[in-house]
Protein backbone atom coordinates (compact mmCIF):
# COMPACT_ATOMS: atom_id res chain seq x y z
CA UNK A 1 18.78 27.18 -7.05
CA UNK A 2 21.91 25.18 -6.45
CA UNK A 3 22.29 26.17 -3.21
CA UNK A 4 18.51 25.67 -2.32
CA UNK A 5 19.52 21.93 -3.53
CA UNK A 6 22.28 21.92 -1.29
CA UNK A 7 20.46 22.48 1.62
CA UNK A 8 17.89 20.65 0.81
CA UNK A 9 20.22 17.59 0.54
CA UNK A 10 21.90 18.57 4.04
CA UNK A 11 18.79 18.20 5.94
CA UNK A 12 18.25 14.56 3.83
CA UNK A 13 21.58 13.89 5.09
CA UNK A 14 20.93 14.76 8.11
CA UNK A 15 17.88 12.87 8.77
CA UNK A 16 18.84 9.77 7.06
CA UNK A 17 21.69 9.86 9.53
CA UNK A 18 19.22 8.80 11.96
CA UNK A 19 19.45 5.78 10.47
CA UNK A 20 22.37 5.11 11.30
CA UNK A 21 22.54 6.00 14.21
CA UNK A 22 19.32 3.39 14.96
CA UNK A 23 21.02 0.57 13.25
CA UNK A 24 24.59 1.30 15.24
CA UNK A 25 22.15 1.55 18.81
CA UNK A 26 20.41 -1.59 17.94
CA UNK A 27 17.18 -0.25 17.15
CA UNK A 28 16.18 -1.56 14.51
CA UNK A 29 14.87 -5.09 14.96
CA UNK A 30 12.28 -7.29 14.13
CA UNK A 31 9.31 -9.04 16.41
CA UNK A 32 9.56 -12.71 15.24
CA UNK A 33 8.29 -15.71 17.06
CA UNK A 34 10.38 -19.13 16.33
CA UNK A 35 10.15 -18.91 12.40
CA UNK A 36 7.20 -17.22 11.67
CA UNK A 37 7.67 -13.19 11.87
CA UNK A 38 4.86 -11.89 13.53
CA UNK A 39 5.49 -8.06 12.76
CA UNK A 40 7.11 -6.73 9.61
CA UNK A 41 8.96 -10.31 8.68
CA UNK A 42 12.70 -10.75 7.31
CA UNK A 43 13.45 -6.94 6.71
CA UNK A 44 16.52 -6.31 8.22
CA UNK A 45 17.26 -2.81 8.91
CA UNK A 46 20.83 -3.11 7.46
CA UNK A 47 19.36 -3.86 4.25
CA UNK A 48 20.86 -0.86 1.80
CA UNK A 49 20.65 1.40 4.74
CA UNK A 50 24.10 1.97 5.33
CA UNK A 51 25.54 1.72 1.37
CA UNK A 52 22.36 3.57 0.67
CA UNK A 53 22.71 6.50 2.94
CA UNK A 54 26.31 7.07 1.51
CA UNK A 55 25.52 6.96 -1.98
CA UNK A 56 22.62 9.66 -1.72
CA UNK A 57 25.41 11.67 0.30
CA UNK A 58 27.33 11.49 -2.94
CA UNK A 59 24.50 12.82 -4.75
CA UNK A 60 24.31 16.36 -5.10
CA UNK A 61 21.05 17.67 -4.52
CA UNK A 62 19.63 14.14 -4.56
CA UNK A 63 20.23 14.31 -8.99
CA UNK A 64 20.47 10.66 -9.72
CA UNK A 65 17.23 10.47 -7.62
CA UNK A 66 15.30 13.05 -9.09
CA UNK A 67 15.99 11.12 -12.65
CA UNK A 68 13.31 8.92 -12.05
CA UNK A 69 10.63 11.91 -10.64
CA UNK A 70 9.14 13.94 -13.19
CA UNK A 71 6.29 15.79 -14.26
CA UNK A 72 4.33 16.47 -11.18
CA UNK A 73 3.77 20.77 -10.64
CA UNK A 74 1.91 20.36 -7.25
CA UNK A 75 3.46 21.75 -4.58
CA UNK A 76 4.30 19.73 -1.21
CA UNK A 77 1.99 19.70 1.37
CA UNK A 78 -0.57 21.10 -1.26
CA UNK A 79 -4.01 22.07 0.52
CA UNK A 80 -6.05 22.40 -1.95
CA UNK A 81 -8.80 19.02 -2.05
CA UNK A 82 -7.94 17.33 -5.16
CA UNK A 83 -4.93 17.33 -6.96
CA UNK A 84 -4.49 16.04 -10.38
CA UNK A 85 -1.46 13.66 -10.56
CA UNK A 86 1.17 14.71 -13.22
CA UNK A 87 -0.03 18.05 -13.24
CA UNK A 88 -0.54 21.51 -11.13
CA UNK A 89 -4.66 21.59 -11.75
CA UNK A 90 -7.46 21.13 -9.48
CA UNK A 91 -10.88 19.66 -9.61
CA UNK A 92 -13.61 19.26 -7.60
CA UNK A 93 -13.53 16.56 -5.23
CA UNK A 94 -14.36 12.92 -6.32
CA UNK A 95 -17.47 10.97 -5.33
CA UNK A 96 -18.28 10.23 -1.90
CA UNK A 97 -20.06 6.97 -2.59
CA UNK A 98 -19.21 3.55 -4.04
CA UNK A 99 -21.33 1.17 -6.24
CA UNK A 100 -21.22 -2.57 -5.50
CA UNK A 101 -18.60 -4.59 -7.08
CA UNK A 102 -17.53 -7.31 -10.24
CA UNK A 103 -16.51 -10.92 -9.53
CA UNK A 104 -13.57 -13.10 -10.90
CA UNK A 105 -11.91 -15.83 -13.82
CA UNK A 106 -9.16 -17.38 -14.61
CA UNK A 107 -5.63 -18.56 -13.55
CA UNK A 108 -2.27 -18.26 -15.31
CA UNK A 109 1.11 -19.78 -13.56
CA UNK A 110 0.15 -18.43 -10.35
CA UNK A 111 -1.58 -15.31 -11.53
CA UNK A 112 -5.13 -15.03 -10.79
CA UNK A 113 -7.16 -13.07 -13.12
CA UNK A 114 -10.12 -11.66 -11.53
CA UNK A 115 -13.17 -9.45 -12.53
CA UNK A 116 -15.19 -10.17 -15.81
CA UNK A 117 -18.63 -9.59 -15.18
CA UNK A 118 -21.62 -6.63 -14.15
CA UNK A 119 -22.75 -5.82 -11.04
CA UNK A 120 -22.79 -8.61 -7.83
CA UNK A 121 -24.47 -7.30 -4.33
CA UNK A 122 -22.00 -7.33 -1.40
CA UNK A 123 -23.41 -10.20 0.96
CA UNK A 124 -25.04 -12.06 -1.45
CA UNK A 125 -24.26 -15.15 -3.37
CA UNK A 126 -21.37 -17.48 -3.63
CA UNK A 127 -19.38 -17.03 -0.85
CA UNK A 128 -18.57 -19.61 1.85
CA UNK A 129 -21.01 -20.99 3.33
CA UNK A 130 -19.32 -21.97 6.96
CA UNK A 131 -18.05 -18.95 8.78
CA UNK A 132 -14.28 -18.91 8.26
CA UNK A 133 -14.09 -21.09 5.95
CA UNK A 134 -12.84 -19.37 2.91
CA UNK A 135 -11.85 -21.12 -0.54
CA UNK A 136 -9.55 -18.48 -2.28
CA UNK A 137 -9.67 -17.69 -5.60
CA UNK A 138 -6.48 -19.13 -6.33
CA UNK A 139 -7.49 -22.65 -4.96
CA UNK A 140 -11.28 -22.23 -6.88
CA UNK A 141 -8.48 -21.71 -10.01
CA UNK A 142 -6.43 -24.79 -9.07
CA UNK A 143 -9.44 -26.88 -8.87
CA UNK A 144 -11.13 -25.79 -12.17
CA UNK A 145 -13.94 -24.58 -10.22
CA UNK A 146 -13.64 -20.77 -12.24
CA UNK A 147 -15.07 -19.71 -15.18
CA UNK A 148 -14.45 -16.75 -16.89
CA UNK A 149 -16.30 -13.46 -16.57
CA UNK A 150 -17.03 -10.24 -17.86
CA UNK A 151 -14.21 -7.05 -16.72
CA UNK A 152 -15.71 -4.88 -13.70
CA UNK A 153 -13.38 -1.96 -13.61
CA UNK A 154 -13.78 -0.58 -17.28
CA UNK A 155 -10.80 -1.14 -19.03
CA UNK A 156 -8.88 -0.11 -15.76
CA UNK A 157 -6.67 -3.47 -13.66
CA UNK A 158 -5.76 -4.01 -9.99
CA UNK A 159 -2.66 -6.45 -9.62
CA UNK A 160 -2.20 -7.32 -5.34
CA UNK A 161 1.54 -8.82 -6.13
CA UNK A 162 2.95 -11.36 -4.46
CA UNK A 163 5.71 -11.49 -1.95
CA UNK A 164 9.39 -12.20 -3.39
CA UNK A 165 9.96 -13.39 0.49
CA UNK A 166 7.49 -15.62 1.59
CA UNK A 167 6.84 -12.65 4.09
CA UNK A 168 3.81 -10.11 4.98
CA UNK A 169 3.83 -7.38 2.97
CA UNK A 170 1.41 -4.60 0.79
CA UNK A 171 2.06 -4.36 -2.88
CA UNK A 172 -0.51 -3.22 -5.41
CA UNK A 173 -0.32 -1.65 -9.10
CA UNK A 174 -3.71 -0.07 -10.70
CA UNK A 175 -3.43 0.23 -14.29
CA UNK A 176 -5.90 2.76 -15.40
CA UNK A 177 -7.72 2.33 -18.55
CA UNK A 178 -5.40 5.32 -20.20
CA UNK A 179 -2.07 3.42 -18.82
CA UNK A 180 -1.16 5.44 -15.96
CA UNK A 181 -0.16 3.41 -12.96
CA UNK A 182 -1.15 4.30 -8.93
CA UNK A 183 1.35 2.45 -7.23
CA UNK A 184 0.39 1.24 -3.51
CA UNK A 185 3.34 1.00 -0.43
CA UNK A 186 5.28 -1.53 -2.97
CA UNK A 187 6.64 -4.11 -0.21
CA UNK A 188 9.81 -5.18 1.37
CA UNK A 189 13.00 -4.26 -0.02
CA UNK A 190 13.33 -7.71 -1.34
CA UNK A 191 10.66 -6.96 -3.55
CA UNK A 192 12.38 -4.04 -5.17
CA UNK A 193 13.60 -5.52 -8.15
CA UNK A 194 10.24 -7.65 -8.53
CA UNK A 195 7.63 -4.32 -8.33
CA UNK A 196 10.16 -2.44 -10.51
CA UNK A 197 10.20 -5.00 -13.26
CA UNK A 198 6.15 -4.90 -13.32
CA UNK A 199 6.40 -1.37 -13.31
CA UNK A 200 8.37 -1.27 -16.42
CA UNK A 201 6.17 -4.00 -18.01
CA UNK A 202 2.74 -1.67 -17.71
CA UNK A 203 4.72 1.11 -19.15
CA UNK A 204 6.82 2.47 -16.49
CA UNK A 205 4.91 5.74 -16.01
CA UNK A 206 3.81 6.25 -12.28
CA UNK A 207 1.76 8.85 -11.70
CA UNK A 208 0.71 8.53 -8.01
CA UNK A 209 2.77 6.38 -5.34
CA UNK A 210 0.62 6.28 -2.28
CA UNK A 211 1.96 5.19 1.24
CA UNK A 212 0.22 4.09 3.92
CA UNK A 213 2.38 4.27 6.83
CA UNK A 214 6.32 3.79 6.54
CA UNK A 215 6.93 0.31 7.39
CA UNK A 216 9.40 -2.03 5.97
CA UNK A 217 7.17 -4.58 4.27
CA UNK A 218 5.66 -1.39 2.89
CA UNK A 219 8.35 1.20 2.01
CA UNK A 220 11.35 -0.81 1.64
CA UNK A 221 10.96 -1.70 -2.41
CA UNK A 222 10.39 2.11 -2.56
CA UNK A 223 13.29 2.36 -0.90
CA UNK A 224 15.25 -0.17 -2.59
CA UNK A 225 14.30 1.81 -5.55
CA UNK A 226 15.45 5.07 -4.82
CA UNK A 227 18.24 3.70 -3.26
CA UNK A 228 19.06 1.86 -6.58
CA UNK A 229 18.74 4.92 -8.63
CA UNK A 230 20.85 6.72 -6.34
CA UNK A 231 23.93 4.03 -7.37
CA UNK A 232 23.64 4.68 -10.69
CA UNK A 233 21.22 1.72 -11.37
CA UNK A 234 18.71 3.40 -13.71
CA UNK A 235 14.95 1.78 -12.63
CA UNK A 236 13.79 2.79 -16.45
CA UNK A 237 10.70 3.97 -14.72
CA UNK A 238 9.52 7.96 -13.88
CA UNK A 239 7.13 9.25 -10.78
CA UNK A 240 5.00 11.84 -10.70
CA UNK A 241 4.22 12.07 -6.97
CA UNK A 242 4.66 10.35 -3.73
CA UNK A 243 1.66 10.95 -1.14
CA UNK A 244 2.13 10.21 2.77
CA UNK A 245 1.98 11.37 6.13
CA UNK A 246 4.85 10.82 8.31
CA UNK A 247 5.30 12.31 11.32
CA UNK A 248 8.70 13.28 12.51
CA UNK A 249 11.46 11.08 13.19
CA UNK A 250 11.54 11.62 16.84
CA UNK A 251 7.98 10.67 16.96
CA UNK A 252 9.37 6.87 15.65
CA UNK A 253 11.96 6.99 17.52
CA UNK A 254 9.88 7.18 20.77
CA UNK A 255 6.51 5.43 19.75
CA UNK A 256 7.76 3.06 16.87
CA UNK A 257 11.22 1.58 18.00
CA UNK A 258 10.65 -1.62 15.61
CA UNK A 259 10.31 0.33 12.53
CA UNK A 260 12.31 3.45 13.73
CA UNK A 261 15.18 2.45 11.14
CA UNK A 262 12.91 2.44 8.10
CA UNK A 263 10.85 5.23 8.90
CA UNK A 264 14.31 7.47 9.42
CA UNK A 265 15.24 6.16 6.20
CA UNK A 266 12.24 7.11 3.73
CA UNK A 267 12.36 10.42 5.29
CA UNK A 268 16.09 10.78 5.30
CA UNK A 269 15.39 9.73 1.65
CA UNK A 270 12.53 11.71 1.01
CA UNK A 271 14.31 15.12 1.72
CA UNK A 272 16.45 15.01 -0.66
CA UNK A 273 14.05 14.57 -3.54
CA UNK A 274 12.04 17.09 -5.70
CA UNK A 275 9.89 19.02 -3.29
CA UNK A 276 7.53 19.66 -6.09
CA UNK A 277 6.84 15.49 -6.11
CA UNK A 278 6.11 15.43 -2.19
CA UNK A 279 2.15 15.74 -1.11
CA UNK A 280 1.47 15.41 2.50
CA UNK A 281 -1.48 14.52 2.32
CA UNK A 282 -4.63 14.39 4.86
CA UNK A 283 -8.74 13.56 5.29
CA UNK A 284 -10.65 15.10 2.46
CA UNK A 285 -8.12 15.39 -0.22
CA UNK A 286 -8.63 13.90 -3.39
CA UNK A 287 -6.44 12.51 -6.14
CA UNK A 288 -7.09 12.54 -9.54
CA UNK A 289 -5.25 9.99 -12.05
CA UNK A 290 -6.80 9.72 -15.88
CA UNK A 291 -11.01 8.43 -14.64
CA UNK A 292 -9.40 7.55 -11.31
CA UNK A 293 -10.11 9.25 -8.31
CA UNK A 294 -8.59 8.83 -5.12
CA UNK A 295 -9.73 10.24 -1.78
CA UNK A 296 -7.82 10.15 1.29
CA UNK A 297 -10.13 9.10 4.04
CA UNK A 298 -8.20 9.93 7.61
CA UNK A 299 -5.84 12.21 8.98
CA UNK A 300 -2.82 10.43 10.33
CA UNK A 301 -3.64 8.85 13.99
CA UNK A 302 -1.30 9.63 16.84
CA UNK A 303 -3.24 6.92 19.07
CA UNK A 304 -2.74 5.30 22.36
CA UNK A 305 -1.79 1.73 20.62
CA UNK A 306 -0.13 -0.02 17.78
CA UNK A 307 0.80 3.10 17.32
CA UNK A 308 3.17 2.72 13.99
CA UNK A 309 0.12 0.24 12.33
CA UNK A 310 -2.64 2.75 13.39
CA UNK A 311 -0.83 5.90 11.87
CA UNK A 312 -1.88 4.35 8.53
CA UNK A 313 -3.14 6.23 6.15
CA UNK A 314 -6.62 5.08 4.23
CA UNK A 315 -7.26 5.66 0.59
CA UNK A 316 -10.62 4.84 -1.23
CA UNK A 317 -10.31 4.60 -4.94
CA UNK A 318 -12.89 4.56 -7.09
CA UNK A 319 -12.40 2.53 -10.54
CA UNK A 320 -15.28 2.82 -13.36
CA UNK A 321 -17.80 3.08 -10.36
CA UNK A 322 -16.87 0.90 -8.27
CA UNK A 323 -14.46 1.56 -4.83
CA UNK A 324 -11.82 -0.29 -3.83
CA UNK A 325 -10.51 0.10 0.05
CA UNK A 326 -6.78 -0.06 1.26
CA UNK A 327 -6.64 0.16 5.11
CA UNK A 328 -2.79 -0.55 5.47
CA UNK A 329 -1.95 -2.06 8.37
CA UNK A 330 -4.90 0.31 10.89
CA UNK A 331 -5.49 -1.66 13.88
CA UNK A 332 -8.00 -1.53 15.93
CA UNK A 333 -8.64 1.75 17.92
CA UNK A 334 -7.32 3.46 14.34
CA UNK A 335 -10.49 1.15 12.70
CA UNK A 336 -12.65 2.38 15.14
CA UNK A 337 -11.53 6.53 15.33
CA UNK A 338 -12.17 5.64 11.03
CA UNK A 339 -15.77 4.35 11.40
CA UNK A 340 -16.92 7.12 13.49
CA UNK A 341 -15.11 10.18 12.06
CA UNK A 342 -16.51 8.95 8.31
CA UNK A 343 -19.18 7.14 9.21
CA UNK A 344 -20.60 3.22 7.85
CA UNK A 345 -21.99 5.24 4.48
CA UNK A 346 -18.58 6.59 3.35
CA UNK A 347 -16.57 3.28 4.25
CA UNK A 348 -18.93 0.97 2.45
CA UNK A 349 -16.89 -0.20 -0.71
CA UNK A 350 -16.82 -2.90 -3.47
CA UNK A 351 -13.30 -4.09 -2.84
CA UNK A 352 -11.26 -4.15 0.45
CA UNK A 353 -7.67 -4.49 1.24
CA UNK A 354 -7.73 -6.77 4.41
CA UNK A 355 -6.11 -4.92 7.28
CA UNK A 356 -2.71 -5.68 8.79
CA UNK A 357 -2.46 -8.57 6.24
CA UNK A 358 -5.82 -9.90 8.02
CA UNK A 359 -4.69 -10.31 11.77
CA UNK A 360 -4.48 -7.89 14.65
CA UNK A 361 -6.38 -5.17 12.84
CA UNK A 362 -9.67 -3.35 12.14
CA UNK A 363 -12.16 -4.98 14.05
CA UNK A 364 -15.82 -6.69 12.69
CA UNK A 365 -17.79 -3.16 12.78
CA UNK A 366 -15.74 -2.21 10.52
CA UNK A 367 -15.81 -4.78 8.46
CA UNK A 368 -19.78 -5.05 8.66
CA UNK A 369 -19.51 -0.50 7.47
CA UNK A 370 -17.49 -1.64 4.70
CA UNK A 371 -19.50 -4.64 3.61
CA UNK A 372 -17.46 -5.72 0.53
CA UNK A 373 -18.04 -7.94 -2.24
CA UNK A 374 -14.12 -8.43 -2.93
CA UNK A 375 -11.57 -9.40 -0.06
CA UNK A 376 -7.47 -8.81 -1.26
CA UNK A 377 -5.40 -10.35 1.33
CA UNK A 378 -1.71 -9.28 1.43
CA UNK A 379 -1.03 -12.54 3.57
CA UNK A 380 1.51 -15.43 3.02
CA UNK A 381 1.06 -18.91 3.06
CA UNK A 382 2.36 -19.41 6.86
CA UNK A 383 0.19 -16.64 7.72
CA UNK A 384 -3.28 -17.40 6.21
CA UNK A 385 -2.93 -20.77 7.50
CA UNK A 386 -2.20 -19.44 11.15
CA UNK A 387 0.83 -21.79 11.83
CA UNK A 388 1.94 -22.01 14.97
CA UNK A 389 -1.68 -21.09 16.27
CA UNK A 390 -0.53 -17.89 16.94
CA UNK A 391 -2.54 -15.10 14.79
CA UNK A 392 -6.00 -13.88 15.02
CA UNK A 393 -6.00 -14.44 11.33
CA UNK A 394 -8.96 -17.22 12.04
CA UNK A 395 -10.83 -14.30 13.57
CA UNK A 396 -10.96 -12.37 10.78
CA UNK A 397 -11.70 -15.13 8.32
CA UNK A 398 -14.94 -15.74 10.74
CA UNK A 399 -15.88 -11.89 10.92
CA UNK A 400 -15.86 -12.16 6.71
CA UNK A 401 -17.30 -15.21 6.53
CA UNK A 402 -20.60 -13.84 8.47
CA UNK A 403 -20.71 -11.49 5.55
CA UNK A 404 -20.60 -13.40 3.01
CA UNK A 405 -18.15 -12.16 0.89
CA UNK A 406 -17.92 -13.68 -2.61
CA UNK A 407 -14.34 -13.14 -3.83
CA UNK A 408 -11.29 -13.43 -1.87
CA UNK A 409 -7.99 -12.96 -4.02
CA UNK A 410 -5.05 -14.35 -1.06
CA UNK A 411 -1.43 -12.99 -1.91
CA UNK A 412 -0.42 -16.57 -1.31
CA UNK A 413 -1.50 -17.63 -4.10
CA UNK A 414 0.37 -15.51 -6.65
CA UNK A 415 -0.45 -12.17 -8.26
CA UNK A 416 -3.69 -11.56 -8.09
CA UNK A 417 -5.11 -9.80 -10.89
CA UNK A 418 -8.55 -7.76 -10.99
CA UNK A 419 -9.60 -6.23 -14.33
């Protein structure tokens, strides 16, 4: 067994030494245009890379990082279609369909409280009534212009958290109505300390951490955190499973040169953890946490363009009946190769996580499949008001607008908080 470890921690050394070996050749950079980051914002690829990389080397068998992973018996890789997070059992796979969605309340020192009433039909209603032009639930909030509501998602809470940064990034928690947490990507590794703390707040038991695609404004507070634990900085919090779909490292190396650093990292990272809490996952497979179910809705695209954003992976979750969407950051030929492998009927879903932080993503067909009642926008301030002119971020407030859609909970605006 030790020596299985041992290994095991050779070829996470091994890989992670990629990382290195990006950062020294220059590799890892960021896109940024004057002082607005168009890409993946202020994460710098020497960010606890290279002290990171040499404490897990000092970690036998990864120990100190397998502290904080417990209690998941599924093996990597598993095939069968639905596991059940925090344990070895399956079940048959989840629903297929959503039903149509809750609305919003009230505001609290920048977090917005969300969801307290029945059943509202996705294009109908409240929602603005000039294409585009969106009032956010935060400014309805500011202006007294919210009242409260009844809960939608049974006893169950989505929090969309907000950048630590000021910077683009995907961070969500869902609390479900037994206590178990489903952690989404988790942000930039300057909102490592932030996600961990509301970790530990909603009891610190994680049973699913699902990644989209490894990106630093989505994998580096994951990173951060194993990092962390790795120095000897207990995080006070336990995982059952991570779920992702990476491809190799030479694959970033070649087709994702922005993000190569990152992406060597979580895998470097990755190897030398439990392989019993590592589920590569793929279209079809479902995830089962407490009354949650979670169904991964793609394979992992190897396309033509944006080829790191449109290798994200798409969950649908379905909360007390009602679905809730997270795209990551798929752009558009990824959007499209979705809508026609799933079809308009099995993307259709009560909540939606706005592509690519709501510019340079999914286009409006797939917007128009999904037809949601809910809108979560991981977008800044500098973004969502398209500063500089320089985002299609108006584009996708039009496409939304044309549907009509009632509730739109803007990361700008604080934690945003769905119950």
């Amino acid at each position: 067994m030790k020596q299985k470890k041992e290994r095991r921690w050779l070829t996470g050394s091994l890989v992670a030494g990629l990382a290195v070996a990006a950062l020294v050749n220059g590799s890892g950079t960021t896109e940024a245009y004057g002082a607005y980051p168009i890409k993946k914002s202020e994460f710098r690829m020497t960010e606890y890379v290279t002290e990171g990389v040499a404490a897990l080397q000092q970690s036998v068998g990864g120990s100190q990082v397998q502290s904080i992973l417990k209690g998941n018996t599924a093996d990597a890789g598993s095939t069968s279609k639905t596991i059940v997070a925090g344990g070895g059992s399956t079940q048959a796979a989840g629903p297929t369909t959503g039903q149509n969605n809750g609305s919003p309340a009230v505001s609290q020192s920048g977090t917005i409280t969300a969801g307290r009433s029945n059943t509202i039909t996705a294009g109908s209603g409240n929602g603005p009534s000039i294409h585009g032009n969106i009032i956010t639930e935060g400014e309805k909030a500011q202006s007294g212009q919210m009242a409260p509501q009844d809960a939608i998602l049974g006893g169950a809470t989505l929090t969309l958290l907000n950048s630590q940064s000021s910077s683009q990034m995907l961070s969500a928690i869902i609390q479900t109505s037994q206590g178990k947490l489903i952690v989404v990507d988790g942000g930039l590794g300057a909102d490592g300390d932030y996600l961990r703390s509301q970790i530990q707040a909603k009891g610190g038991h994680v049973a699913a951490w699902l990644i989209t695609h490894p990106h630093g404004d989505h994998v580096g507070a994951l990173y951060k955190i194993l990092q962390d634990e790795a120095n000897g900085i207990q995080s006070g919090i336990t995982i059952d499973g991570i779920y992702y779909s990476f491809a190799a490292p030479e694959w970033y190396t070649l087709h994702d040169p922005e993000e190569v650093t990152m992406a060597h990292s979580i895998i470097g990272t990755f190897a030398g953890l439990p392989q019993t809490m590592l589920h590569t996952v793929g279209r079809g497979q479902t995830i089962q946490v407490d009354d949650v179910t979670i169904q991964v809705m793609n394979d992992r695209y190897e396309l033509a363009s944006d080829k790191g954003n449109n290798a994200s992976i798409v969950y649908k979750v379905y909360v007390n009946g009602k679905s809730i969407l997270f795209l990551g950051d798929l752009g558009y030929e990824g959007g499209n190769r979705l809508l026609g492998e799933v079809g308009a009927q099995n993307l259709k879903s009560d909540i939606v996580q706005v592509a690519h932080h709501g510019q340079n993503a999914v286009g409006e067909a797939v917007y128009q499949a999904i037809n949601p009642s809910i809108c979560l926008w991981p977008t800044p301030q500098w973004l969502w008001n398209n500063d500089g002119n320089r985002y299609k971020i108006p584009q996708t407030k039009s496409w939304l607008g044309k549907l009509n859609v009632q509730k739109h909970y803007v990361m700008k605006d604080g934690d945003q908080v769905i119950r």
